[in-house]
N, C-alpha and C. Protein backbone atom coordinates (compact mmCIF):
# COMPACT_ATOMS: atom_id res chain seq x y z
N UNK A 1 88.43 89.50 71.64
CA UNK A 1 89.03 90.72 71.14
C UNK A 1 90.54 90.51 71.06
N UNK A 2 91.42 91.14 69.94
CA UNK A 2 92.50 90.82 69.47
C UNK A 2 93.53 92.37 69.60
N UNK A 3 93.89 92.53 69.92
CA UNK A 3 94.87 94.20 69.94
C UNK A 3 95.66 93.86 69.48
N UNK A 4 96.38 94.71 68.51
CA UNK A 4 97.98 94.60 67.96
C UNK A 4 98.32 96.39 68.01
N UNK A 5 99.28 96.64 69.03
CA UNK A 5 99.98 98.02 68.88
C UNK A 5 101.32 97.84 69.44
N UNK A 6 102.27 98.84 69.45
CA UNK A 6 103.67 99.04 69.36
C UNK A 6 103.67 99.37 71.44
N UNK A 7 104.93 98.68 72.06
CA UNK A 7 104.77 98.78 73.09
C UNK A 7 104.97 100.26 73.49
N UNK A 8 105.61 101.20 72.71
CA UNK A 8 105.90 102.41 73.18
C UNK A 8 104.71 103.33 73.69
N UNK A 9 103.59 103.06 72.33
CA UNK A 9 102.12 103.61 72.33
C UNK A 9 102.08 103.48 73.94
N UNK A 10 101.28 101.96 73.98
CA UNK A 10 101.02 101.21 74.98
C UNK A 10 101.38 101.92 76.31
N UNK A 11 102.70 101.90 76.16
CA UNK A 11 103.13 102.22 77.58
C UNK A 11 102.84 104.06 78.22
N UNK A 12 103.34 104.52 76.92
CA UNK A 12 102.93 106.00 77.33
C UNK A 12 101.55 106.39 77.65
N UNK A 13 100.57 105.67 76.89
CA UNK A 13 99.47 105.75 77.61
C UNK A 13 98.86 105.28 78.62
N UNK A 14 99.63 104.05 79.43
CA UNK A 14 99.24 103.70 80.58
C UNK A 14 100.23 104.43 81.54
N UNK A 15 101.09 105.66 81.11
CA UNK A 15 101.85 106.39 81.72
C UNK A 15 101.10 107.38 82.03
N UNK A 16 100.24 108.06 81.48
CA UNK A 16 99.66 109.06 81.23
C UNK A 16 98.29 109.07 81.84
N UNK A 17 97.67 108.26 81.89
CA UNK A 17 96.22 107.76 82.63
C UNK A 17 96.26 107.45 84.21
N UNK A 18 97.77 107.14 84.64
CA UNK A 18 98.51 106.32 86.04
C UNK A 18 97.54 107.68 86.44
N UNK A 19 97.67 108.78 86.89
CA UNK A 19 96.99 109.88 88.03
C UNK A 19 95.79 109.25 88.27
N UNK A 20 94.43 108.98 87.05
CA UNK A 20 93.42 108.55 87.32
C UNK A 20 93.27 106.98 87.83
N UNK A 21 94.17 106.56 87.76
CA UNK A 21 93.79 105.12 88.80
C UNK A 21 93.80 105.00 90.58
N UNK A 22 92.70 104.75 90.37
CA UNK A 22 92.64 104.64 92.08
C UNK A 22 93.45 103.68 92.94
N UNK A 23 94.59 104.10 94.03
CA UNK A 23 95.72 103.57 94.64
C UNK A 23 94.92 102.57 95.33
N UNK A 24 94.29 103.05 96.43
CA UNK A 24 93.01 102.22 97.17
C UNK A 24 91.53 102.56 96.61
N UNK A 25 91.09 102.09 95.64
CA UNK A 25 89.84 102.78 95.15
C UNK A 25 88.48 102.27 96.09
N UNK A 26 87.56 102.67 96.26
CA UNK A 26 86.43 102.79 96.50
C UNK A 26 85.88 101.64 96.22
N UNK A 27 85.86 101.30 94.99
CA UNK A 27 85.22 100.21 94.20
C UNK A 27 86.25 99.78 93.53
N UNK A 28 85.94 98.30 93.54
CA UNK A 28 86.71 97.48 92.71
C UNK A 28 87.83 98.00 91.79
N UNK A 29 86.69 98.03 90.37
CA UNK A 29 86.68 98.19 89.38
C UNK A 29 87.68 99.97 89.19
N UNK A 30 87.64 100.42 89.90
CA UNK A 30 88.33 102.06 89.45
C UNK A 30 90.02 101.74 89.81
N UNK A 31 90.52 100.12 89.96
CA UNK A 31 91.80 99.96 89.79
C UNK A 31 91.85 99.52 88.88
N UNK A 32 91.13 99.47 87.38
CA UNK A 32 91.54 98.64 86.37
C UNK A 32 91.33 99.93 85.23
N UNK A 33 91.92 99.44 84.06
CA UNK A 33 91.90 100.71 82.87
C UNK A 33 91.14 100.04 82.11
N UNK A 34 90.00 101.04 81.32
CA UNK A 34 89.36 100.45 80.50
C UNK A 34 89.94 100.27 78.80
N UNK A 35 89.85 99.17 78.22
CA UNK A 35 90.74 99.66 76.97
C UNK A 35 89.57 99.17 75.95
N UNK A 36 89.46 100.34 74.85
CA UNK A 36 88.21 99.97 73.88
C UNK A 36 88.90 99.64 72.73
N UNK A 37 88.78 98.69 71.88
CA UNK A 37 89.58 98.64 70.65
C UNK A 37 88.25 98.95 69.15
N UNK A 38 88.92 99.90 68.81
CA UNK A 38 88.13 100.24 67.47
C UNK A 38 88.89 99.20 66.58
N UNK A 39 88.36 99.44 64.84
CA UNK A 39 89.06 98.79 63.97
C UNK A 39 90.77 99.49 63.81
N UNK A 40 91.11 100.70 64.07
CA UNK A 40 92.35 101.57 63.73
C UNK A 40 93.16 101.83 64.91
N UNK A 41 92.13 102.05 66.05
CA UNK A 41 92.57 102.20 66.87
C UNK A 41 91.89 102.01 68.69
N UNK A 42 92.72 102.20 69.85
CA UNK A 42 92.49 101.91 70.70
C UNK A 42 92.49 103.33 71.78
N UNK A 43 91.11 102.79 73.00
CA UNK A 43 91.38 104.02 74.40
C UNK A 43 91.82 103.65 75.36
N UNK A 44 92.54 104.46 76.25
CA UNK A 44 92.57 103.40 77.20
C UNK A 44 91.86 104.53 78.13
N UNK A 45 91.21 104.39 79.14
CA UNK A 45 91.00 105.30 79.80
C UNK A 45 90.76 104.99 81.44
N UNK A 46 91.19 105.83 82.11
CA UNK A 46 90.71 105.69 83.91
C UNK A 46 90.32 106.54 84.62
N UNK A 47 89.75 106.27 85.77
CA UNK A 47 88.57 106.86 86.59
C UNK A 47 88.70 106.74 87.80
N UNK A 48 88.89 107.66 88.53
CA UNK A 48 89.13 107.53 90.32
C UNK A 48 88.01 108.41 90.91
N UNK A 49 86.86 108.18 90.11
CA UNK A 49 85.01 109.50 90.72
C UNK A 49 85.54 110.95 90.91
N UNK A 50 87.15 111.21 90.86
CA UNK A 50 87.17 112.95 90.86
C UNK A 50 88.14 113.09 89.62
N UNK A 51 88.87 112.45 89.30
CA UNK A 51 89.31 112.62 87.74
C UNK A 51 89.31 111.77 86.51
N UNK A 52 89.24 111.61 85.60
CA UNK A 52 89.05 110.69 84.45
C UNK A 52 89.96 111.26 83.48
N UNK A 53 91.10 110.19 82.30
CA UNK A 53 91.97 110.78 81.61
C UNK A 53 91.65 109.36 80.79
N UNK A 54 91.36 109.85 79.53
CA UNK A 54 91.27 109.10 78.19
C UNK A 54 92.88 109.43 77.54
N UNK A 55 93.02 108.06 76.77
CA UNK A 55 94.44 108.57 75.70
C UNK A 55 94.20 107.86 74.45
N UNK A 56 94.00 108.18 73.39
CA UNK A 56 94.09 106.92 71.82
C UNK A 56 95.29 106.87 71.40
N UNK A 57 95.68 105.82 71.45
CA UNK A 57 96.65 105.15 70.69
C UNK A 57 96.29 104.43 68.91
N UNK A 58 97.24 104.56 68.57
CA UNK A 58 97.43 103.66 67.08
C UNK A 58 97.27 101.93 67.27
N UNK A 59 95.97 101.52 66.48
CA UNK A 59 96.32 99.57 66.94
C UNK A 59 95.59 99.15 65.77
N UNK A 60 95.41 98.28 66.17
CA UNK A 60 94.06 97.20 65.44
C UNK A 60 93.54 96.48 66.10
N UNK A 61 92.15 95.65 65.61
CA UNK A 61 91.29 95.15 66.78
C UNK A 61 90.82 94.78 65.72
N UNK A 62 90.20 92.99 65.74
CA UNK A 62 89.78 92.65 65.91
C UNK A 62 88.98 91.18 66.44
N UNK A 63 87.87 91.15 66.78
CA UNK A 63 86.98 92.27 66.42
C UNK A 63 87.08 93.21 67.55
N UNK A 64 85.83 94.46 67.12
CA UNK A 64 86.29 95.18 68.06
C UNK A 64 85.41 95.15 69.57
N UNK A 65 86.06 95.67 70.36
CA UNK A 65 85.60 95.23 71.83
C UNK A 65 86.06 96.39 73.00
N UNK A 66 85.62 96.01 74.06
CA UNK A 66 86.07 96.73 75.40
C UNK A 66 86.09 95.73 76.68
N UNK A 67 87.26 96.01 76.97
CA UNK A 67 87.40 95.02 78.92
C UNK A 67 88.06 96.09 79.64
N UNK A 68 88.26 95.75 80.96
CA UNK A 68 88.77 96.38 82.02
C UNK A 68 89.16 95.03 82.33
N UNK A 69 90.66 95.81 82.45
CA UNK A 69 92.30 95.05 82.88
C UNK A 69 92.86 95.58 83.89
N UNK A 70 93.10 95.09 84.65
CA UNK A 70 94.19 95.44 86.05
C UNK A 70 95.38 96.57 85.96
N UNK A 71 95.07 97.82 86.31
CA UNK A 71 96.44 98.42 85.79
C UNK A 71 97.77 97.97 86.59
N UNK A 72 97.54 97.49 87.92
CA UNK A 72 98.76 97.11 88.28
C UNK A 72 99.16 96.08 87.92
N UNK A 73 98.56 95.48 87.43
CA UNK A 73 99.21 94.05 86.18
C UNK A 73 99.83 93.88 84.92
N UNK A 74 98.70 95.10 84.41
CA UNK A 74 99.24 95.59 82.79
C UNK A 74 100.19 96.19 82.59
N UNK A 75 100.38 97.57 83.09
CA UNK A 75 101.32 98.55 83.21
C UNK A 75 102.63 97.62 83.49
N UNK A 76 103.16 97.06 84.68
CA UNK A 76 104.82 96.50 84.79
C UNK A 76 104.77 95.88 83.91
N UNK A 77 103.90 94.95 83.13
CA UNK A 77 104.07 93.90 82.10
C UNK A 77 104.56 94.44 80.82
N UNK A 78 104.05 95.48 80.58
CA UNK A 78 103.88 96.84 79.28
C UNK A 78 105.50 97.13 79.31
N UNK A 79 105.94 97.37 80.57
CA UNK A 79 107.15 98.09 80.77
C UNK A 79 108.25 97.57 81.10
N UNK A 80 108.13 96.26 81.30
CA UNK A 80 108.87 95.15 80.62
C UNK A 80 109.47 94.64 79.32
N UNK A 81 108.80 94.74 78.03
CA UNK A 81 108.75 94.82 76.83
C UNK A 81 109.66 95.79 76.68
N UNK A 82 110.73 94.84 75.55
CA UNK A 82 111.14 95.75 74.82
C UNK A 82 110.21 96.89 73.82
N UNK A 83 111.06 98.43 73.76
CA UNK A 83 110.76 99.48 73.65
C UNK A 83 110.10 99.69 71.93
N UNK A 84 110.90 98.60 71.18
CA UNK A 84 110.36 98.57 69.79
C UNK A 84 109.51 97.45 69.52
N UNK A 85 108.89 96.97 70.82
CA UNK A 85 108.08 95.41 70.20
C UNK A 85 106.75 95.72 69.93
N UNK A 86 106.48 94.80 69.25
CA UNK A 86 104.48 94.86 68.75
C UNK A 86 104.00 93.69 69.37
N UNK A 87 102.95 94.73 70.12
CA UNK A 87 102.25 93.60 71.52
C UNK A 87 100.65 93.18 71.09
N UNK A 88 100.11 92.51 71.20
CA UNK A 88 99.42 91.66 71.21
C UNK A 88 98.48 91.04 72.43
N UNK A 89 97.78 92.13 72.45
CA UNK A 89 96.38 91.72 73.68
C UNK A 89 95.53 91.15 72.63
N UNK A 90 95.46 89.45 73.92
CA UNK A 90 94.04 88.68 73.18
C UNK A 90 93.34 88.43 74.15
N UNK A 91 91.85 88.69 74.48
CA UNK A 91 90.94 88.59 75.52
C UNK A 91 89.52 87.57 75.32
């Protein structure tokens, strides 16, 4: 899977989802964001078993796909990037 979106997208939505990630989660997996890439566009969404917050962003994909990525990995990396760059997740 191939993503191409603008880091601003990107970041505001892993700004926006941060409540639903689990600090110490339960399970593994409820520290990572799920990101689905359609052909137009992308979700990112997270889950801590008492709240869940989806966001779509503007991208491209392809092809299209879904993984779960580390938010404490993704997010500082995201927010690192300059504010006008076009980022490029390849999985």
């Amino acid at each position: 899977m191939k993503l191409i979106c603008a880091q601003a997208d990107l970041a505001h939505a892993l700004a926006t989802i941060r409540p639903a990630i689990a600090a110490r989660p339960s399970h593994p997996i409820l520290a990572n964001v799920l990101l689905t890439a359609e052909a137009h566009s992308a979700t990112l969404s997270g889950f801590d078993l008492a709240l869940g917050i989806s966001v779509a962003i503007e991208a491209q994909a392809a092809p299209v796909g879904r993984v779960a990525l580390p938010y404490a990995l993704l997010a500082p990396l995201v927010a690192k990037m300059p504010s006008d760059a076009v980022l490029t997740i390849q999985v």
